[in-house]
N, C-alpha and C. Protein backbone atom coordinates (compact mmCIF):
# COMPACT_ATOMS: atom_id res chain seq x y z
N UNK A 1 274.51 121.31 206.05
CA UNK A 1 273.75 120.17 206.52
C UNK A 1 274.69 118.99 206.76
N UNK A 2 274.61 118.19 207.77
CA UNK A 2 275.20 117.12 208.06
C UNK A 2 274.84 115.76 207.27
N UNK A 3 275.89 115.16 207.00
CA UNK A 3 275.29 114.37 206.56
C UNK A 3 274.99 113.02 207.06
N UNK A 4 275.02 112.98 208.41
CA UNK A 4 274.81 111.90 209.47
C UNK A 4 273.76 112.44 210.25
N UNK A 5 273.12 111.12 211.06
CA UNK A 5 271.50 111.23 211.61
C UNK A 5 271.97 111.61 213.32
N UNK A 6 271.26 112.12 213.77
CA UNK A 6 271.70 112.46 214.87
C UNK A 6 270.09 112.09 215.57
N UNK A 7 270.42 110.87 217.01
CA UNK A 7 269.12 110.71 216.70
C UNK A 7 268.59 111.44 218.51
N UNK A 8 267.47 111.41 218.59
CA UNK A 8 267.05 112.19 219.87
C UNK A 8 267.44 111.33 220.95
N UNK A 9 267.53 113.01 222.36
CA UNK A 9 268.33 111.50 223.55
C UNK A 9 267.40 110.50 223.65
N UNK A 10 265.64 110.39 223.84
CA UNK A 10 265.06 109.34 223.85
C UNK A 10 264.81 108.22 223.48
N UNK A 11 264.77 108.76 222.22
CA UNK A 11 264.47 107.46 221.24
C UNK A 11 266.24 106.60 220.94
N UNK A 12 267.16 107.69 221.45
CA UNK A 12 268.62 107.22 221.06
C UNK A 12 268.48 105.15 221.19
N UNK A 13 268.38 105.42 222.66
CA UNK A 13 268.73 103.62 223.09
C UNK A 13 267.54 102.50 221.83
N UNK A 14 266.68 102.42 222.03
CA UNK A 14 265.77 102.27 220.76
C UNK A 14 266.14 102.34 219.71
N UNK A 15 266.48 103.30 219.07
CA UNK A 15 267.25 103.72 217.96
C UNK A 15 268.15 102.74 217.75
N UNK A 16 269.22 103.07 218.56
CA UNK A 16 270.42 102.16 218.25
C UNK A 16 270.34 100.52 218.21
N UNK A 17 269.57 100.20 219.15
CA UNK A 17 269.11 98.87 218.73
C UNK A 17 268.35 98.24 217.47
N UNK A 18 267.96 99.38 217.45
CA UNK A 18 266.82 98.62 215.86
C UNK A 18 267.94 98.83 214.57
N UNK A 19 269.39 100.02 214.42
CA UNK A 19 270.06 100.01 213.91
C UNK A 19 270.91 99.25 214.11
N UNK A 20 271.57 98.36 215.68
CA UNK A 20 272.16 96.98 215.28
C UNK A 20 271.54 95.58 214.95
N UNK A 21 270.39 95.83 215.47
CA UNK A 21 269.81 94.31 214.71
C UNK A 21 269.54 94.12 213.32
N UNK A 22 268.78 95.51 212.56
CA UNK A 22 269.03 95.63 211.14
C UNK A 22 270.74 95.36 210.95
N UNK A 23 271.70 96.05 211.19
CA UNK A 23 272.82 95.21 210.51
C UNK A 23 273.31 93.97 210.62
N UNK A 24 273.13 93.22 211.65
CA UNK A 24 273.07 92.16 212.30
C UNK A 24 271.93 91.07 211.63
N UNK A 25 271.09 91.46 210.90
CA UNK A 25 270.21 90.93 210.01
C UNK A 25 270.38 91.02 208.85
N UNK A 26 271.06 92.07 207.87
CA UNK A 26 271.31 92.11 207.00
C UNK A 26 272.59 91.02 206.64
N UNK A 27 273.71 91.07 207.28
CA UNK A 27 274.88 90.23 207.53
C UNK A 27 274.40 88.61 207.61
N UNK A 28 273.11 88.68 208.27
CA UNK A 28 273.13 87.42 208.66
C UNK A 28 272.38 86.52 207.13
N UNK A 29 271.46 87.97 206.76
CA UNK A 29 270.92 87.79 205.38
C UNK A 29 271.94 86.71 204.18
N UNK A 30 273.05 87.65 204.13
CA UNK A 30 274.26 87.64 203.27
C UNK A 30 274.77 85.98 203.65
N UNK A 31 275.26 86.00 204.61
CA UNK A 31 275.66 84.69 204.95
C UNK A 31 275.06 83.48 204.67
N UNK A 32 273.64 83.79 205.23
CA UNK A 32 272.65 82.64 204.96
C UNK A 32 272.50 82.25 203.04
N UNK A 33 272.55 83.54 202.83
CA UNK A 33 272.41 83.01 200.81
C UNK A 33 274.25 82.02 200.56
N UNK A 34 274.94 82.39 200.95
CA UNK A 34 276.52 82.23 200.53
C UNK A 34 277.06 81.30 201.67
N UNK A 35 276.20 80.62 202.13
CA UNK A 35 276.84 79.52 203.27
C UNK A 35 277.34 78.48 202.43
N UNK A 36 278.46 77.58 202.37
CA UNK A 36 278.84 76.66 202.25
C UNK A 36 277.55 75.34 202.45
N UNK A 37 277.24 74.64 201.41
CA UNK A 37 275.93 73.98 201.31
C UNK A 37 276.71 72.34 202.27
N UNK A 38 277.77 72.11 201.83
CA UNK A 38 278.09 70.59 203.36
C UNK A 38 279.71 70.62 203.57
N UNK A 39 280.00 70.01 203.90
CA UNK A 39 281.14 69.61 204.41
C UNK A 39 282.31 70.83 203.62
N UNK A 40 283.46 71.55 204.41
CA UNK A 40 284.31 72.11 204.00
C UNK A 40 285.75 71.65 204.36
N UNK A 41 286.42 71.85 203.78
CA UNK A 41 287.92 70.92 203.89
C UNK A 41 288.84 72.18 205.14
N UNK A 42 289.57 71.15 205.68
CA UNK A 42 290.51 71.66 206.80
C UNK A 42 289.98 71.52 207.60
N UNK A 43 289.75 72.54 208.77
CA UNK A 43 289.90 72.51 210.51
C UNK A 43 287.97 72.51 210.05
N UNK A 44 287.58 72.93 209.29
CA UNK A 44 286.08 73.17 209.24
C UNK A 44 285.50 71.82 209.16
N UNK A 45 285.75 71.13 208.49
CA UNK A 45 285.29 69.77 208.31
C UNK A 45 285.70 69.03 209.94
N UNK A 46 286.22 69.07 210.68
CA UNK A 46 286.50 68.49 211.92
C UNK A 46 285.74 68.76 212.89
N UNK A 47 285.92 70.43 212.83
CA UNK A 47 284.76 71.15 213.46
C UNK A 47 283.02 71.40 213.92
N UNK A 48 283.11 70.77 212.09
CA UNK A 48 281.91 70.43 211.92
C UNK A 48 281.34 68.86 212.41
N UNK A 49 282.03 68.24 212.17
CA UNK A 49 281.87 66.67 212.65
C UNK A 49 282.03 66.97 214.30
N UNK A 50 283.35 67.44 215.10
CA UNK A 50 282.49 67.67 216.44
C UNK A 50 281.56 68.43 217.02
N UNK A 51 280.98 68.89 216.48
CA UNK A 51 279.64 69.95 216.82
C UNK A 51 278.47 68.97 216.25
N UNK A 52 278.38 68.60 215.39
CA UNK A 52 277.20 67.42 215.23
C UNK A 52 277.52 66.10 216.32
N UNK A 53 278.58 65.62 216.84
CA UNK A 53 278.98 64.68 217.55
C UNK A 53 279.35 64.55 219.02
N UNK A 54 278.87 66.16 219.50
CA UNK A 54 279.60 66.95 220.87
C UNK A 54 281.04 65.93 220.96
N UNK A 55 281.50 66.07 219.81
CA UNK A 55 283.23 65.18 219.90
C UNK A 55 284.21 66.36 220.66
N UNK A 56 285.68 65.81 220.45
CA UNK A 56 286.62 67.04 220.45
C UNK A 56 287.45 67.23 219.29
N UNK A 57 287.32 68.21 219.04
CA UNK A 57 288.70 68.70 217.71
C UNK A 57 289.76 68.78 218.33
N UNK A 58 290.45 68.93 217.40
CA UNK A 58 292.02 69.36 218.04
C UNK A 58 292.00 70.31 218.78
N UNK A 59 293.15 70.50 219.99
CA UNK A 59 293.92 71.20 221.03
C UNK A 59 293.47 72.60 220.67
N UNK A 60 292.79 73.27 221.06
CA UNK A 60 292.48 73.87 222.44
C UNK A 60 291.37 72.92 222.42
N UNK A 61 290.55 72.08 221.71
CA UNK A 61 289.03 71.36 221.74
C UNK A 61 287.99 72.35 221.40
N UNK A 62 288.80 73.65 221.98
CA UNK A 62 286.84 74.70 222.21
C UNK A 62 285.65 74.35 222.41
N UNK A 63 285.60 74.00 223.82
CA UNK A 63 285.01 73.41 224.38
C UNK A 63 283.45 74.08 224.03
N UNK A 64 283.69 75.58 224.57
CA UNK A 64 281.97 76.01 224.47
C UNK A 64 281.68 76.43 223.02
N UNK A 65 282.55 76.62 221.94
CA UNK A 65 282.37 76.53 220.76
C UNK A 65 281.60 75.36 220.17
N UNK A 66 282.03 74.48 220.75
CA UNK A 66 282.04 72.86 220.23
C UNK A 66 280.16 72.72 220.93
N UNK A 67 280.00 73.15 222.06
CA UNK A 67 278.86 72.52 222.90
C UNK A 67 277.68 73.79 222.46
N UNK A 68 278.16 75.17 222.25
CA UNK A 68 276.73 75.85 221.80
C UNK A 68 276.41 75.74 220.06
N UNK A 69 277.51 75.41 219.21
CA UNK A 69 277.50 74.68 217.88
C UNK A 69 276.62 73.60 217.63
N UNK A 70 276.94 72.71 217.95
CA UNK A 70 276.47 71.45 218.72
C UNK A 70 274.91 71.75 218.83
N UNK A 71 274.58 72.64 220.10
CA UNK A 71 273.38 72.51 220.66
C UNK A 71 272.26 73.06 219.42
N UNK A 72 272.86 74.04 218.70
CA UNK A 72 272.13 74.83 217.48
C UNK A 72 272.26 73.82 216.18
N UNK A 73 272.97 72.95 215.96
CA UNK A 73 272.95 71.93 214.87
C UNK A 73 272.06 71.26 214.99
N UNK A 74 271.82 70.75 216.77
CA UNK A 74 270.41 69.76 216.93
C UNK A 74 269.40 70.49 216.56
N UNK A 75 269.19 71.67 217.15
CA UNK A 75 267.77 72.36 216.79
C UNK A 75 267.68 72.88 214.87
N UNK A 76 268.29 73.29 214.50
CA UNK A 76 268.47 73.78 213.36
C UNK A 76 267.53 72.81 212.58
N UNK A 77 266.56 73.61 211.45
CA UNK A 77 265.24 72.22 211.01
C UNK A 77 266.29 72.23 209.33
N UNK A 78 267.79 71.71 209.16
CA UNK A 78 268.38 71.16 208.45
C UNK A 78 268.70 69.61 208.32
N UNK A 79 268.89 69.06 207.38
CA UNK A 79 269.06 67.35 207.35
C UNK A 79 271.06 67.42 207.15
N UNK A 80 271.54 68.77 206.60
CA UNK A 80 273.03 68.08 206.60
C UNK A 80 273.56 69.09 207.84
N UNK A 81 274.02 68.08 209.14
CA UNK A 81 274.12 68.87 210.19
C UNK A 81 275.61 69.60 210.01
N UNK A 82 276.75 69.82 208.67
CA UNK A 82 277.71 70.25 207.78
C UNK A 82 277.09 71.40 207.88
N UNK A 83 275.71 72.10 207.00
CA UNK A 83 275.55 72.83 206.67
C UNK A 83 274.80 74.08 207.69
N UNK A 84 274.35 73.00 208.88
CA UNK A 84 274.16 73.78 210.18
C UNK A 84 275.35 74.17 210.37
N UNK A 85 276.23 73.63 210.75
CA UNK A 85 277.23 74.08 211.55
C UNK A 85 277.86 75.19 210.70
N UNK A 86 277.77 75.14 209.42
CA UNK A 86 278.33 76.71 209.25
C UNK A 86 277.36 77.68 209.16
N UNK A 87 276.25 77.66 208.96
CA UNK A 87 275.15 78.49 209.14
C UNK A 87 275.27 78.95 210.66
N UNK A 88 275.91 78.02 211.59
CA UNK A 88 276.01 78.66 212.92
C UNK A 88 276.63 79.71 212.70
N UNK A 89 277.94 79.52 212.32
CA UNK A 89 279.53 80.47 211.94
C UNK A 89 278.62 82.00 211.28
N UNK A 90 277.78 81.77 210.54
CA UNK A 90 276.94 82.99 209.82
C UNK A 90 276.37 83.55 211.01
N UNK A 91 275.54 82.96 211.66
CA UNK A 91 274.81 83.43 212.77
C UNK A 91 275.67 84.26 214.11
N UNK A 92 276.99 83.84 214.35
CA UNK A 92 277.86 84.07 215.10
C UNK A 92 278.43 85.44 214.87
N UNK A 93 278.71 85.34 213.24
CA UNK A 93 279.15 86.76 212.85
C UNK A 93 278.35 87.70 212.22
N UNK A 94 276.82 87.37 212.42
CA UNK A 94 275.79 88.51 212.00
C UNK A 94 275.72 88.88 213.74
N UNK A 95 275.75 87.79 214.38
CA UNK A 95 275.88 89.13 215.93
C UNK A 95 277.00 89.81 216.11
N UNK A 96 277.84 89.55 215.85
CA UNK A 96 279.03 90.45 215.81
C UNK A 96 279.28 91.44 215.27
N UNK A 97 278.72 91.19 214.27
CA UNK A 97 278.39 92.89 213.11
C UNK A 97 277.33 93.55 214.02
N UNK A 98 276.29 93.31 213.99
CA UNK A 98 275.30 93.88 215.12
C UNK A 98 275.77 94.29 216.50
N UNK A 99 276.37 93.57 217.02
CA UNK A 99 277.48 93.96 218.30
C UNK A 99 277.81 95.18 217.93
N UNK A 100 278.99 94.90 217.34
CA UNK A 100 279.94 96.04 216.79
C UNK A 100 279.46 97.21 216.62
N UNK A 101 278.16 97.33 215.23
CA UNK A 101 277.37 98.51 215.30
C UNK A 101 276.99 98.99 216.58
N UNK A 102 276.47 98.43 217.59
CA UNK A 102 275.72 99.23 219.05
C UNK A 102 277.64 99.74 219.96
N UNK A 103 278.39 98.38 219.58
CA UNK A 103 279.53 99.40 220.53
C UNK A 103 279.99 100.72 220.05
N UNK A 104 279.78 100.92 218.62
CA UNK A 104 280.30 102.07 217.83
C UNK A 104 279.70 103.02 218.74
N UNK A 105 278.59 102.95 218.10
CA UNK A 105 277.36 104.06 218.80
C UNK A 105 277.43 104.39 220.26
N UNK A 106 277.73 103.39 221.09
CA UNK A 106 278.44 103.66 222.26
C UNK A 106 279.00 103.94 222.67
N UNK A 107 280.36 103.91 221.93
CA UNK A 107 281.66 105.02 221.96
C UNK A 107 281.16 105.99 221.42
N UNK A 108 280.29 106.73 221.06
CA UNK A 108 280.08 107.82 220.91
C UNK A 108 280.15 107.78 218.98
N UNK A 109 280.27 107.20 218.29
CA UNK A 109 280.30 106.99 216.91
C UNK A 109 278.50 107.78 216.50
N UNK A 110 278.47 108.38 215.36
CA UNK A 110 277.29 108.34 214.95
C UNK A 110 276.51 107.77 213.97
N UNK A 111 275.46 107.15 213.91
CA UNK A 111 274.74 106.19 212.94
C UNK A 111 275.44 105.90 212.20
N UNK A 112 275.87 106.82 211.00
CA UNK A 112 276.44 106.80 209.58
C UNK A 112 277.93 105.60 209.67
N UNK A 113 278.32 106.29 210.57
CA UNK A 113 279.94 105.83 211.25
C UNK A 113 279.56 104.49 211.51
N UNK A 114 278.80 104.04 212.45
CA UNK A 114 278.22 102.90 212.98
C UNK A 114 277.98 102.08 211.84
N UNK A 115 277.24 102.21 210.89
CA UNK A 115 276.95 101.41 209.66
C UNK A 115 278.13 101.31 208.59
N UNK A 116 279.19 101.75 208.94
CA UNK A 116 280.04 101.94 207.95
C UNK A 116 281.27 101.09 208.78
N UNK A 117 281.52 100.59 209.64
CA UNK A 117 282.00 100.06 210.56
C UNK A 117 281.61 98.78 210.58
N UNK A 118 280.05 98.60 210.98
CA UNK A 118 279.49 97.17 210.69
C UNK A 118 279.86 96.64 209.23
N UNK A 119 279.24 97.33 208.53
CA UNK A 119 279.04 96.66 206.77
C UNK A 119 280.62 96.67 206.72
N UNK A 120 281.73 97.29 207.13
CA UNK A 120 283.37 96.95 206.80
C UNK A 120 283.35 95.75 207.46
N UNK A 121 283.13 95.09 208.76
CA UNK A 121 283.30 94.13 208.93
C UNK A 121 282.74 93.15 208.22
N UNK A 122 281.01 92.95 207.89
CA UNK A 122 280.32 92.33 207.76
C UNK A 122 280.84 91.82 206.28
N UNK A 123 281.53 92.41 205.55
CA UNK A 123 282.18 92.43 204.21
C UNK A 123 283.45 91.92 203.87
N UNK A 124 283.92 92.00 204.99
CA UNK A 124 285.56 92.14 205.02
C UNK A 124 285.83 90.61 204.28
N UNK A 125 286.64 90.16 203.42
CA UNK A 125 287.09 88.74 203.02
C UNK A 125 287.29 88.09 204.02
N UNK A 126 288.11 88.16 204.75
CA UNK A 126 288.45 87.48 205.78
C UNK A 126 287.43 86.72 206.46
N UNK A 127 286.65 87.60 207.27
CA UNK A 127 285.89 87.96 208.04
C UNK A 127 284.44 87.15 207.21
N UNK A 128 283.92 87.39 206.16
CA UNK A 128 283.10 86.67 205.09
C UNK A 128 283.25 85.24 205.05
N UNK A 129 284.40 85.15 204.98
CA UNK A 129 285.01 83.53 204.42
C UNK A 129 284.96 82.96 205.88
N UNK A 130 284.96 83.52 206.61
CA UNK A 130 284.50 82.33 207.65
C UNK A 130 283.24 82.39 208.63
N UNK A 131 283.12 83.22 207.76
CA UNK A 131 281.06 83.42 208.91
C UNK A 131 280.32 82.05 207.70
N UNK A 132 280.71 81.74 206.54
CA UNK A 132 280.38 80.88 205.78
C UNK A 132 280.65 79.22 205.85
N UNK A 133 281.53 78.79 206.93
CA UNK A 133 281.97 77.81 206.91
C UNK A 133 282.25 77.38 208.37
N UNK A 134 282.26 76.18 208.96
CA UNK A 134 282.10 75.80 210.52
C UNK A 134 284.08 76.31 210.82
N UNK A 135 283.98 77.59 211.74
CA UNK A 135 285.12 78.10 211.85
C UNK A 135 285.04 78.58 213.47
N UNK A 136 286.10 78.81 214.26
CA UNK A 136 286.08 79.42 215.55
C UNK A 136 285.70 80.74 215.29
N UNK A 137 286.52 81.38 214.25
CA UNK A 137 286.59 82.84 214.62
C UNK A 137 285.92 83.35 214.75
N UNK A 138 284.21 83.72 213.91
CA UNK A 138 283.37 84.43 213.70
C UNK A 138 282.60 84.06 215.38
N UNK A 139 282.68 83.22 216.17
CA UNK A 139 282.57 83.01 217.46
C UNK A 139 283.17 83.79 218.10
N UNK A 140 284.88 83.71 218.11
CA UNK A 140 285.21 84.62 218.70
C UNK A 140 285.04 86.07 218.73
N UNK A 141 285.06 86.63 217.27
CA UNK A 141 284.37 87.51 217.06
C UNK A 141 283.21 88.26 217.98
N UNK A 142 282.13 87.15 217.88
CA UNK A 142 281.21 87.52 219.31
C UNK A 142 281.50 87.87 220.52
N UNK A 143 282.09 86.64 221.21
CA UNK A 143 282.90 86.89 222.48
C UNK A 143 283.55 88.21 222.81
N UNK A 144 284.12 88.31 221.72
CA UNK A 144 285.23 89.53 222.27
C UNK A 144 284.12 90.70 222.32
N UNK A 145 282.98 90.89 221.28
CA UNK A 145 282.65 91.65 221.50
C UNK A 145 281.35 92.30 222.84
N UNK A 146 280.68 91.00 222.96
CA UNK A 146 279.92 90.88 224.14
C UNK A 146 280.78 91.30 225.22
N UNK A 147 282.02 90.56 225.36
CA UNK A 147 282.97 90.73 226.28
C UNK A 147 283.50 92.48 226.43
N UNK A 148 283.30 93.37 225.32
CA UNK A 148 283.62 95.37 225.36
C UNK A 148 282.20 95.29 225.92
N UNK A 149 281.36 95.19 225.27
CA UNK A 149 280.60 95.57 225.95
C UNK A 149 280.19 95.37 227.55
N UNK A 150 280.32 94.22 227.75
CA UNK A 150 280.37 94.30 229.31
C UNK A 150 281.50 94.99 229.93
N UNK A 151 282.81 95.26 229.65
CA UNK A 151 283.85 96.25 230.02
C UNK A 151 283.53 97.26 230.25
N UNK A 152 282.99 97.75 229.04
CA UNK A 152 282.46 99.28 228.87
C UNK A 152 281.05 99.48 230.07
N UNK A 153 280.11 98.80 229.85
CA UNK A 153 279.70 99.09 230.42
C UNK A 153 279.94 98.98 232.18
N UNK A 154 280.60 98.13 232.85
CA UNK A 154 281.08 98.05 234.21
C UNK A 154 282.01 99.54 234.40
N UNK A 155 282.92 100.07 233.30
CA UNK A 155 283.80 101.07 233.12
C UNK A 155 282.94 102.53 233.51
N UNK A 156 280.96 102.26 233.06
CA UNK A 156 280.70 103.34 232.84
C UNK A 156 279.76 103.36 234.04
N UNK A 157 279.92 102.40 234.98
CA UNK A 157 278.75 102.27 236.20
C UNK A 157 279.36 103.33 237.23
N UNK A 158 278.64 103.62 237.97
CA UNK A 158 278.81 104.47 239.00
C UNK A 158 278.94 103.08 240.13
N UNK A 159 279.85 103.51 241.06
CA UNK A 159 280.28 102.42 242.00
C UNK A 159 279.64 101.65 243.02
N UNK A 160 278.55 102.39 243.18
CA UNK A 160 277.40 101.15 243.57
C UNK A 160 277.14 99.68 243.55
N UNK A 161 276.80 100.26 241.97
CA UNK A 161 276.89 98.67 241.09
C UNK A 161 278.12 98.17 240.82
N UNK A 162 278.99 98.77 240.32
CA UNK A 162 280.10 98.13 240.01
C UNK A 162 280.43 96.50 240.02
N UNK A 163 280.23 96.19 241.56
CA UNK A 163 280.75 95.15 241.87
C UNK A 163 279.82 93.70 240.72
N UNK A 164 278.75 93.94 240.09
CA UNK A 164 277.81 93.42 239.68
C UNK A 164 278.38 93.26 237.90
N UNK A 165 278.44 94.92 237.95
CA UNK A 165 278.94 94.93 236.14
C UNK A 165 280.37 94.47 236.39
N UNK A 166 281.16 93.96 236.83
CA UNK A 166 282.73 93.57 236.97
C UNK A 166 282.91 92.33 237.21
N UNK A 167 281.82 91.56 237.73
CA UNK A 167 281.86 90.49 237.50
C UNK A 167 281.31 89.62 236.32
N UNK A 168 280.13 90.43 235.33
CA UNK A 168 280.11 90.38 234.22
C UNK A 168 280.86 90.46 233.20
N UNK A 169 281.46 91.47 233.76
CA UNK A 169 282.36 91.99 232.74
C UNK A 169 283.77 90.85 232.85
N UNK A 170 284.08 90.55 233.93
CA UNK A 170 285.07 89.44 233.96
C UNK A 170 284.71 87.51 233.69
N UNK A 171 283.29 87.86 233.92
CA UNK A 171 282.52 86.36 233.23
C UNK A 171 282.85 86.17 231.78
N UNK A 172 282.30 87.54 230.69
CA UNK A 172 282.50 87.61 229.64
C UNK A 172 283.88 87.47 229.04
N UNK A 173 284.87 88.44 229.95
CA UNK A 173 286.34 88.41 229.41
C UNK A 173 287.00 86.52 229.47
N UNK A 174 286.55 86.43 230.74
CA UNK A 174 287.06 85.41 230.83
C UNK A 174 286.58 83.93 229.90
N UNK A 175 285.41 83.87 228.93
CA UNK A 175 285.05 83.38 228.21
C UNK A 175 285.37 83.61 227.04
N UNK A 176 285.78 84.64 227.05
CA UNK A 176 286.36 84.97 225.64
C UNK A 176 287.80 84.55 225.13
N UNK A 177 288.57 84.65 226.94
CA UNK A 177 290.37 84.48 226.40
C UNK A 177 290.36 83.22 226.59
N UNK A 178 289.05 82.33 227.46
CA UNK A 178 288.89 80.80 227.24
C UNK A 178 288.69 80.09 226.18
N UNK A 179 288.12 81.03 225.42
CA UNK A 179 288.09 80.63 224.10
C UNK A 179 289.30 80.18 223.41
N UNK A 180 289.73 80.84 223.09
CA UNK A 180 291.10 81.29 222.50
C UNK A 180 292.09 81.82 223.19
N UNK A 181 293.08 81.09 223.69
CA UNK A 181 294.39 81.22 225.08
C UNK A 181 294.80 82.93 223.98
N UNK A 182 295.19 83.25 222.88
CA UNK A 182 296.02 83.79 221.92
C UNK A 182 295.33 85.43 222.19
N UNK A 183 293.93 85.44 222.38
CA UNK A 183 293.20 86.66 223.13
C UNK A 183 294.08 87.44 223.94
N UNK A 184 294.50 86.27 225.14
CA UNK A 184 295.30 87.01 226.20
C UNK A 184 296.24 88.29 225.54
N UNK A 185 296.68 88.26 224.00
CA UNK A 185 297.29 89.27 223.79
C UNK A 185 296.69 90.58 223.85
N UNK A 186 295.70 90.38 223.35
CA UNK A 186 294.45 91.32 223.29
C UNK A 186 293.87 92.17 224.33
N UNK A 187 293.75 91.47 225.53
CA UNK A 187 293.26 91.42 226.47
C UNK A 187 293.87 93.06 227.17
N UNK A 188 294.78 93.47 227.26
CA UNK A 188 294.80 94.93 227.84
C UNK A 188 294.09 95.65 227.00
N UNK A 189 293.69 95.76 225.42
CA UNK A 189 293.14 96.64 224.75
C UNK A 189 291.62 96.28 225.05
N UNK A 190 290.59 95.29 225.58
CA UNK A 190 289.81 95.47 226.18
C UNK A 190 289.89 96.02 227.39
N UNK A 191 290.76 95.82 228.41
CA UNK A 191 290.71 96.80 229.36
C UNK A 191 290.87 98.35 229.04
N UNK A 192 291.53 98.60 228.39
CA UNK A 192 291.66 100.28 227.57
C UNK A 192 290.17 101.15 227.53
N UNK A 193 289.06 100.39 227.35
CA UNK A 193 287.97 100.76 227.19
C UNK A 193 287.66 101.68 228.49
């Protein structure tokens, strides 16, 4: 007997979604109990003050970091807009765990694999310590991964469409290494896909 779920071709797409938003909810669970309650010292505390202030931080600025932070601090029904802004950082990297899980499964990974992949990230110290506190990464995190997935999927279109998924797929990339110039290293191993 196997000990991984193998799920039917129908219900697969279904499937896999309700298995990344459960991890993607669970993560986001975690974060939300263990968020940093206001203000955190270093680049977070700056971060946080320009995202409540649509200000600029230091050089690169991160611009759309700074402005969709920002836009979720206003809405957020919190009084210390500190504690929004890292609750964003939580929110950023519970989609990313959730991401991650559906790209697994997409590469061909199965459930078990998929959840064991997410929860490594969703866990990881690193990776923890700043979904908790107003930080770029767990953003970038997203990006990059929205950004495979649109790769992958333009990679897996039949040429029809193409021209449609490739410009997605280069909207996303290109938001992602905008993010963060330092991506660009990265950037052939998303094309690899």
């Amino acid at each position: 007997m196997e000990p991984d779920v193998e799920l039917p071709p129908r219900a697969a797409p279904r499937a896999r979604a309700l298995h990344a938003a459960a991890a993607g909810g669970l993560a986001f669970a975690l974060y939300a109990r263990t968020v940093c309650p206001t203000i955190f010292g270093g680049d977070s505390a700056e971060l946080a003050a320009a995202a409540a202030t649509f200000g600029v931080p230091h050089p690169p600025g991160y611009p759309l970091y700074t402005l969709v932070t920002g836009l979720l601090v206003r809405v957020a029904p919190l009084d210390d807009a500190a504690r929004a802004a890292n609750l964003a950082s939580g929110a950023y990297a519970a989609l990313a765990v959730g991401l991650a899980h559906a790209l697994l499964t997409r590469l061909g990974c199965r459930v078990l694999a998929a959840w064991l992949g997410a929860v490594a990230l969703a866990l990881g110290a690193t990776f923890w310590s700043q979904a908790v506190v107003a930080e770029v990464y767990t953003f970038d995190a997203l990006l990059f991964f929205g950004a495979a997935h649109a790769a992958l999927t333009a990679a897996r279109t039949p040429a029809r469409g193409g021209l449609r998924t490739w410009t997605a797929a280069g909207l996303a990339a290109g938001l992602w290494v905008g993010h963060r110039t330092i991506d660009l290293a990265l950037l052939p191993g998303l094309l690899g896909i």
